[in-house]
N, C-alpha and C. Protein backbone atom coordinates (compact mmCIF):
# COMPACT_ATOMS: atom_id res chain seq x y z
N UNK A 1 54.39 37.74 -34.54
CA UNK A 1 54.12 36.32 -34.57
C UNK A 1 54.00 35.77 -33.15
N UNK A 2 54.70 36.08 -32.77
CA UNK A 2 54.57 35.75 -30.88
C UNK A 2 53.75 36.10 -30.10
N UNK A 3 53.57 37.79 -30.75
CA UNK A 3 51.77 38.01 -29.81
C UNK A 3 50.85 36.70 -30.37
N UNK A 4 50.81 36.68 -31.49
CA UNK A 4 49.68 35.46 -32.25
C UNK A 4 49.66 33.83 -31.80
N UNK A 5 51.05 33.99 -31.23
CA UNK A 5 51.01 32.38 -30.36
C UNK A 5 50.44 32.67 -29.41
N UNK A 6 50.81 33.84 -28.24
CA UNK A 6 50.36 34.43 -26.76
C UNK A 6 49.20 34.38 -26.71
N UNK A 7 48.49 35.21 -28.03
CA UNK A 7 46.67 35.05 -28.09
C UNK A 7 45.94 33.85 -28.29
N UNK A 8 46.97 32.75 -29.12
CA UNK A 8 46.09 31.81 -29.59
C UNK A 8 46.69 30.78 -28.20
N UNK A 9 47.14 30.64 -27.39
CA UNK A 9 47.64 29.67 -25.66
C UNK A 9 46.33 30.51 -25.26
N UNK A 10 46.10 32.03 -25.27
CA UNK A 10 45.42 32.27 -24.27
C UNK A 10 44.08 32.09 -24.79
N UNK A 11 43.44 32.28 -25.53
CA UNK A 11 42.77 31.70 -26.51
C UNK A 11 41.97 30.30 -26.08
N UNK A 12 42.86 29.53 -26.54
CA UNK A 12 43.02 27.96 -26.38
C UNK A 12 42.75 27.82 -24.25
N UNK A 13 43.46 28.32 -24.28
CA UNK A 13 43.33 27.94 -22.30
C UNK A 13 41.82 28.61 -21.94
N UNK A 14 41.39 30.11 -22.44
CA UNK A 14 39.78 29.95 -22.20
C UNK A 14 38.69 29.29 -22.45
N UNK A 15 39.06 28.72 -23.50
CA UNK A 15 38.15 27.58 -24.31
C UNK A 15 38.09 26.20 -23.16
N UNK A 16 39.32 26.37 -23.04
CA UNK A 16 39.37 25.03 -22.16
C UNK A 16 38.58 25.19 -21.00
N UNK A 17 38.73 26.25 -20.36
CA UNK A 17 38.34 26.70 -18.54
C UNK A 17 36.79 26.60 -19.19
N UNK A 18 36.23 27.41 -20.63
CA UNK A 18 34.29 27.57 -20.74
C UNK A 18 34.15 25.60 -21.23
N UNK A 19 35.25 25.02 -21.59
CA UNK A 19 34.62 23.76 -22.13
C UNK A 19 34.86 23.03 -20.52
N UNK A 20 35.37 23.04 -19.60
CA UNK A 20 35.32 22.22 -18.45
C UNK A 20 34.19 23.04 -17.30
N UNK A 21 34.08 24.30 -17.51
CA UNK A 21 32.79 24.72 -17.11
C UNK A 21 31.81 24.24 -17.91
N UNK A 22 31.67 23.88 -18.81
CA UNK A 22 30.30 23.21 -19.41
C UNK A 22 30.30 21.57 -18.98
N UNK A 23 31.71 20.84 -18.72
CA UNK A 23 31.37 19.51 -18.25
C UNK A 23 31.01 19.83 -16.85
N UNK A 24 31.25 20.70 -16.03
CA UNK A 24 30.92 20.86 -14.70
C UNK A 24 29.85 21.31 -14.63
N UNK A 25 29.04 21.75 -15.28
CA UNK A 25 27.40 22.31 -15.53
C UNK A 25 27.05 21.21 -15.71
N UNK A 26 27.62 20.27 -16.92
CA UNK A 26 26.72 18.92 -17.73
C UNK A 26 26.51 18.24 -16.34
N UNK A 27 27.80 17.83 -15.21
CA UNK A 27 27.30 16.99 -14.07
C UNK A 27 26.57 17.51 -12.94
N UNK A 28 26.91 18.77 -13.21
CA UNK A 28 25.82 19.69 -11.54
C UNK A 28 24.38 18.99 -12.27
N UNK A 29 24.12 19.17 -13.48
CA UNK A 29 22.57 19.24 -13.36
C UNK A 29 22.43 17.66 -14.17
N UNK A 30 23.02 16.74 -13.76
CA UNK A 30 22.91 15.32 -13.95
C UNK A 30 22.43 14.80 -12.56
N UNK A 31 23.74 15.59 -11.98
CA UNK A 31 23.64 15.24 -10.46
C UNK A 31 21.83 15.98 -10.26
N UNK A 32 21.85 16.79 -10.21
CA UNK A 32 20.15 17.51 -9.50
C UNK A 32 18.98 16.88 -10.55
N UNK A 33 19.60 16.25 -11.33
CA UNK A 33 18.34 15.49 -11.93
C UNK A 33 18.20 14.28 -11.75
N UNK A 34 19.57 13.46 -10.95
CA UNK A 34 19.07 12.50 -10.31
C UNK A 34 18.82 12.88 -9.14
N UNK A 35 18.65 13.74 -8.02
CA UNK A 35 18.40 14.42 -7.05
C UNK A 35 16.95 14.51 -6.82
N UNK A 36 16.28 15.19 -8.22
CA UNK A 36 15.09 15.11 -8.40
C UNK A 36 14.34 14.48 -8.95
N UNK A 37 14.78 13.16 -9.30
CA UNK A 37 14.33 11.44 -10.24
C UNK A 37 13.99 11.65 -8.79
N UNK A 38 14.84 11.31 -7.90
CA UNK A 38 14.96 10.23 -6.28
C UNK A 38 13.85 10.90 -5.54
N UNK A 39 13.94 12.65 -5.30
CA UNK A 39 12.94 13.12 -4.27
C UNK A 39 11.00 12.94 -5.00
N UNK A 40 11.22 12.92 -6.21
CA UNK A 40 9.53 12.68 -6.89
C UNK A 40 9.33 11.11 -6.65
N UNK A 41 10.26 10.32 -6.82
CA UNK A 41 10.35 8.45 -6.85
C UNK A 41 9.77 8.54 -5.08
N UNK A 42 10.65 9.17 -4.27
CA UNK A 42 10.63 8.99 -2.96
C UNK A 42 8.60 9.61 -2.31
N UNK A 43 8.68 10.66 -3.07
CA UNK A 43 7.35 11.56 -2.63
C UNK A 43 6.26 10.55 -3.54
N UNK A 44 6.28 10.07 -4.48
CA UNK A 44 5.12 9.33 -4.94
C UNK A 44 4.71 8.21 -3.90
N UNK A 45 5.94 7.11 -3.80
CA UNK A 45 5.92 6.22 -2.92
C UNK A 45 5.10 6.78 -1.62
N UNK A 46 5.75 7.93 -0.89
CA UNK A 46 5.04 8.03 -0.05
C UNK A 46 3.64 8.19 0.20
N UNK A 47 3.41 8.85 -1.04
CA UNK A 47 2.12 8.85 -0.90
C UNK A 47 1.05 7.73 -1.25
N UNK A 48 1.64 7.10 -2.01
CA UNK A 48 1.32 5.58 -2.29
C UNK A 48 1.47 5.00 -0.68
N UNK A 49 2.05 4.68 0.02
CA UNK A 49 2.17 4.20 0.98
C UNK A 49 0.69 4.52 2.28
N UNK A 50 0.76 6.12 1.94
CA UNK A 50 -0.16 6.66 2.97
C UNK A 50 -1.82 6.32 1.99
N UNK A 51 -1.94 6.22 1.12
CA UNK A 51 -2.97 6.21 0.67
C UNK A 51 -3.65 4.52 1.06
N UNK A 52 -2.01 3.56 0.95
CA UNK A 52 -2.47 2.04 0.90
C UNK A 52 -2.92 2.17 2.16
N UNK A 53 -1.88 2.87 3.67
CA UNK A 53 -2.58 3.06 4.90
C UNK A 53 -3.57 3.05 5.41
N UNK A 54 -4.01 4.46 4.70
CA UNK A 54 -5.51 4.79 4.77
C UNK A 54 -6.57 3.70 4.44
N UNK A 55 -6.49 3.08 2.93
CA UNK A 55 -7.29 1.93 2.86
C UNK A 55 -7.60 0.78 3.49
N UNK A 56 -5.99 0.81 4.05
CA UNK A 56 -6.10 -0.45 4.49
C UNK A 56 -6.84 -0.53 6.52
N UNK A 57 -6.87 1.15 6.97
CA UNK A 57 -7.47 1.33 7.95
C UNK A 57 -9.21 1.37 7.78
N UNK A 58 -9.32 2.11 6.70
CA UNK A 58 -11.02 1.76 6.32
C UNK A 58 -11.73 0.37 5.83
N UNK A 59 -10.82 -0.49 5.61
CA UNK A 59 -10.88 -1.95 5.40
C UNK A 59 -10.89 -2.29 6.44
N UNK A 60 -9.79 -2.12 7.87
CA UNK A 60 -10.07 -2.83 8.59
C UNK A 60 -11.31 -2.31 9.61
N UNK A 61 -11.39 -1.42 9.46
CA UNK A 61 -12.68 -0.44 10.17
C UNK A 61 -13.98 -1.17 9.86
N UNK A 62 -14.36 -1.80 8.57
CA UNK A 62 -15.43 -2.16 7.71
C UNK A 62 -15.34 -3.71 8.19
N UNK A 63 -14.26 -4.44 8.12
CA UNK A 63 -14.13 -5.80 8.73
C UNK A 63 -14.61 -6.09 10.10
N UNK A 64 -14.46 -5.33 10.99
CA UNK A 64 -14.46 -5.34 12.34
C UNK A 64 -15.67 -5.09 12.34
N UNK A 65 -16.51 -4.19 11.29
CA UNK A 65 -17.84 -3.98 11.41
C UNK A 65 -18.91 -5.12 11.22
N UNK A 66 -18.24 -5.34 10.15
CA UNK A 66 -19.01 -6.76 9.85
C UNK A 66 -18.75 -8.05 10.41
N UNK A 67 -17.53 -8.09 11.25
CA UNK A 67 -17.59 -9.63 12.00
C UNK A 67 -18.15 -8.76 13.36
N UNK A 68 -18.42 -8.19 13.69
CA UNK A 68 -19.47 -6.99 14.75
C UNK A 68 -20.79 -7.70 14.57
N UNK A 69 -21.31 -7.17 13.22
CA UNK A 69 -22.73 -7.66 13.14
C UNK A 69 -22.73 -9.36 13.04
N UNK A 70 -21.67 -9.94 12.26
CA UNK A 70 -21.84 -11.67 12.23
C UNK A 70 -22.06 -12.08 13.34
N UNK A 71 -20.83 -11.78 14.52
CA UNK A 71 -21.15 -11.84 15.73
C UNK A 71 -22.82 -11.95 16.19
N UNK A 72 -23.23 -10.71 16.46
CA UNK A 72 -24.94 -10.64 16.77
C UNK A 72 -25.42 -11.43 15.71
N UNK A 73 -25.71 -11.49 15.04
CA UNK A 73 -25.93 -12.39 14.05
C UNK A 73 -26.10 -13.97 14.32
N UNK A 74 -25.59 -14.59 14.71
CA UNK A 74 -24.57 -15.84 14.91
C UNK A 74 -25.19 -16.05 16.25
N UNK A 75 -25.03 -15.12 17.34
CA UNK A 75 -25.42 -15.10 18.91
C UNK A 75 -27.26 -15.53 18.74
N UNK A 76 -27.67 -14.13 18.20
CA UNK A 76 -29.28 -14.51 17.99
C UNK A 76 -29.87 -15.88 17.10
N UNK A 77 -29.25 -16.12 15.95
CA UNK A 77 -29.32 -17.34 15.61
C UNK A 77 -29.09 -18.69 16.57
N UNK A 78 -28.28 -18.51 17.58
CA UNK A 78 -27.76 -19.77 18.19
C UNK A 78 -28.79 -19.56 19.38
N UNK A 79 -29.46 -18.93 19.91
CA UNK A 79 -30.32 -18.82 20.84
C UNK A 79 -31.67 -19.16 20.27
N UNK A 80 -31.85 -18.71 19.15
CA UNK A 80 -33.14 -19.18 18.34
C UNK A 80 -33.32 -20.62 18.26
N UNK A 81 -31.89 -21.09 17.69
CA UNK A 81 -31.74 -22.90 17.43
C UNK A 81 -32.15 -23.36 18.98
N UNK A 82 -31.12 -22.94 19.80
CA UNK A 82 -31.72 -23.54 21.22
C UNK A 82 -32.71 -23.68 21.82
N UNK A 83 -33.69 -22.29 21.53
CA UNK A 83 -35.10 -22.22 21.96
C UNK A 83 -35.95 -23.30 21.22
N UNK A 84 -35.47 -23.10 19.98
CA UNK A 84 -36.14 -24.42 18.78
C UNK A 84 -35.87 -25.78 19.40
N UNK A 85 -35.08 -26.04 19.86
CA UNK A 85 -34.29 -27.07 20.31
C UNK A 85 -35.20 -27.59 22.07
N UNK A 86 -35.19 -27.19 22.65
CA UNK A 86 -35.45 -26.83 23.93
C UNK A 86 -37.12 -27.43 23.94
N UNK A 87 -37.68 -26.21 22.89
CA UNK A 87 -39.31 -26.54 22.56
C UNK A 87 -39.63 -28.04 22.00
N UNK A 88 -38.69 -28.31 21.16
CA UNK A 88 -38.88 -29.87 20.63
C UNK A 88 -38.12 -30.81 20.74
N UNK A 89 -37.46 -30.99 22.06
CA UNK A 89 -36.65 -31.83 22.13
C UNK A 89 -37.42 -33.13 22.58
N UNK A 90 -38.32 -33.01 23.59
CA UNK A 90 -39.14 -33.91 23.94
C UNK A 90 -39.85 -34.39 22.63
N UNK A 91 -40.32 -33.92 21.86
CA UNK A 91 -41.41 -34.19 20.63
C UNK A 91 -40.54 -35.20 20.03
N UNK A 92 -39.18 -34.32 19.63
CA UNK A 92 -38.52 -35.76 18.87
C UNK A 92 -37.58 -36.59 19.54
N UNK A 93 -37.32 -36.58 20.58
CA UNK A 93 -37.11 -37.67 21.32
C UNK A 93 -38.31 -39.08 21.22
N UNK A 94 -39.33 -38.55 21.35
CA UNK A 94 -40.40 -39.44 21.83
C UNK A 94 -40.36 -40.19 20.00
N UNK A 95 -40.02 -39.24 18.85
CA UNK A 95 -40.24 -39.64 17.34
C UNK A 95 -39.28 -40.35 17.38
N UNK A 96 -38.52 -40.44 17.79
CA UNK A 96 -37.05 -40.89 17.58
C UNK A 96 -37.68 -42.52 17.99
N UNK A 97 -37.89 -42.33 18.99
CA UNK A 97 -38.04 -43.96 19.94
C UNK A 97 -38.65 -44.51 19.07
N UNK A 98 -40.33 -43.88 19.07
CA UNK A 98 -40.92 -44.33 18.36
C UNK A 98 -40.96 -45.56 17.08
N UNK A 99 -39.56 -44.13 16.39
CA UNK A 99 -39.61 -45.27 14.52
C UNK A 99 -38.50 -46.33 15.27
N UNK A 100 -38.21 -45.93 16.22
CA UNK A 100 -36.77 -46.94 16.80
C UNK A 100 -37.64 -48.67 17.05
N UNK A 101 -38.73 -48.47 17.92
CA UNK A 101 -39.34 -49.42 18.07
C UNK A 101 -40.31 -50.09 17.22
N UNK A 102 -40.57 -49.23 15.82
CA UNK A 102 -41.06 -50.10 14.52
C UNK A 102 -40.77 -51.02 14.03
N UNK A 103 -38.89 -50.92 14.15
CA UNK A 103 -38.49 -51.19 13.33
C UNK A 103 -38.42 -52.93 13.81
C-alpha cells in the first residue's frame, strides 16, 4: 500500500513538473508570438515608410519639374506682354486721350 502512495506522489509530482512545462511552453511561444506580431508590425511599417519616402521624393522631383517649366513659362510670357506692351504703348496712349477728349 505504501509503494502505491510512493508511486501515486511520484506520479502526481511528474504530472505536475509536464503540466508546468506545458504552461512554460504555453508562455515561451505567447511570448515569440508577440515577438513576431511586433517584428512583421515593425517590418511592414517600414516598408510603408520607405515606399511613402520614395513617393514622396518622385513627387517632389516632378514638382520642381514643373514649377521649372512654369517658371520659363511665366518668364517668356512676361517678356512677350512687355514687347506687346512696348510696341503699343504709344498707339494706346494716343486712344486713350483721344476718347478722353470726346467726351
Amino acid at each position: 500500500m505504501e509503494s502505491k502512495i510512493l508511486d501515486l506522489i511520484q506520479t502526481d509530482q511528474k504530472t505536475r513538473e509536464a503540466v508546468e512545462e506545458a504552461h512554460r511552453m504555453k508562455f515561451e511561444l505567447k511570448r515569440k508570438i508577440a515577438d513576431t506580431e511586433k517584428q512583421i508590425s515593425e517590418d511592414a511599417w517600414k516598408e510603408v515608410r520607405q515606399r511613402v519616402d520614395a513617393k514622396k521624393a518622385e513627387l517632389d522631383y516632378q514638382i520642381s519639374q514643373v514649377e521649372s517649366e512654369n517658371l520659363k513659362e511665366y518668364e517668356q510670357e512676361l517678356k512677350r506682354l512687355q514687347a506687346h506692351y512696348l510696341e503699343k504703348k504709344e498707339e494706346w496712349r494716343k486712344e486713350l486721350v483721344r476718347r478722353c477728349l470726346e467726351i
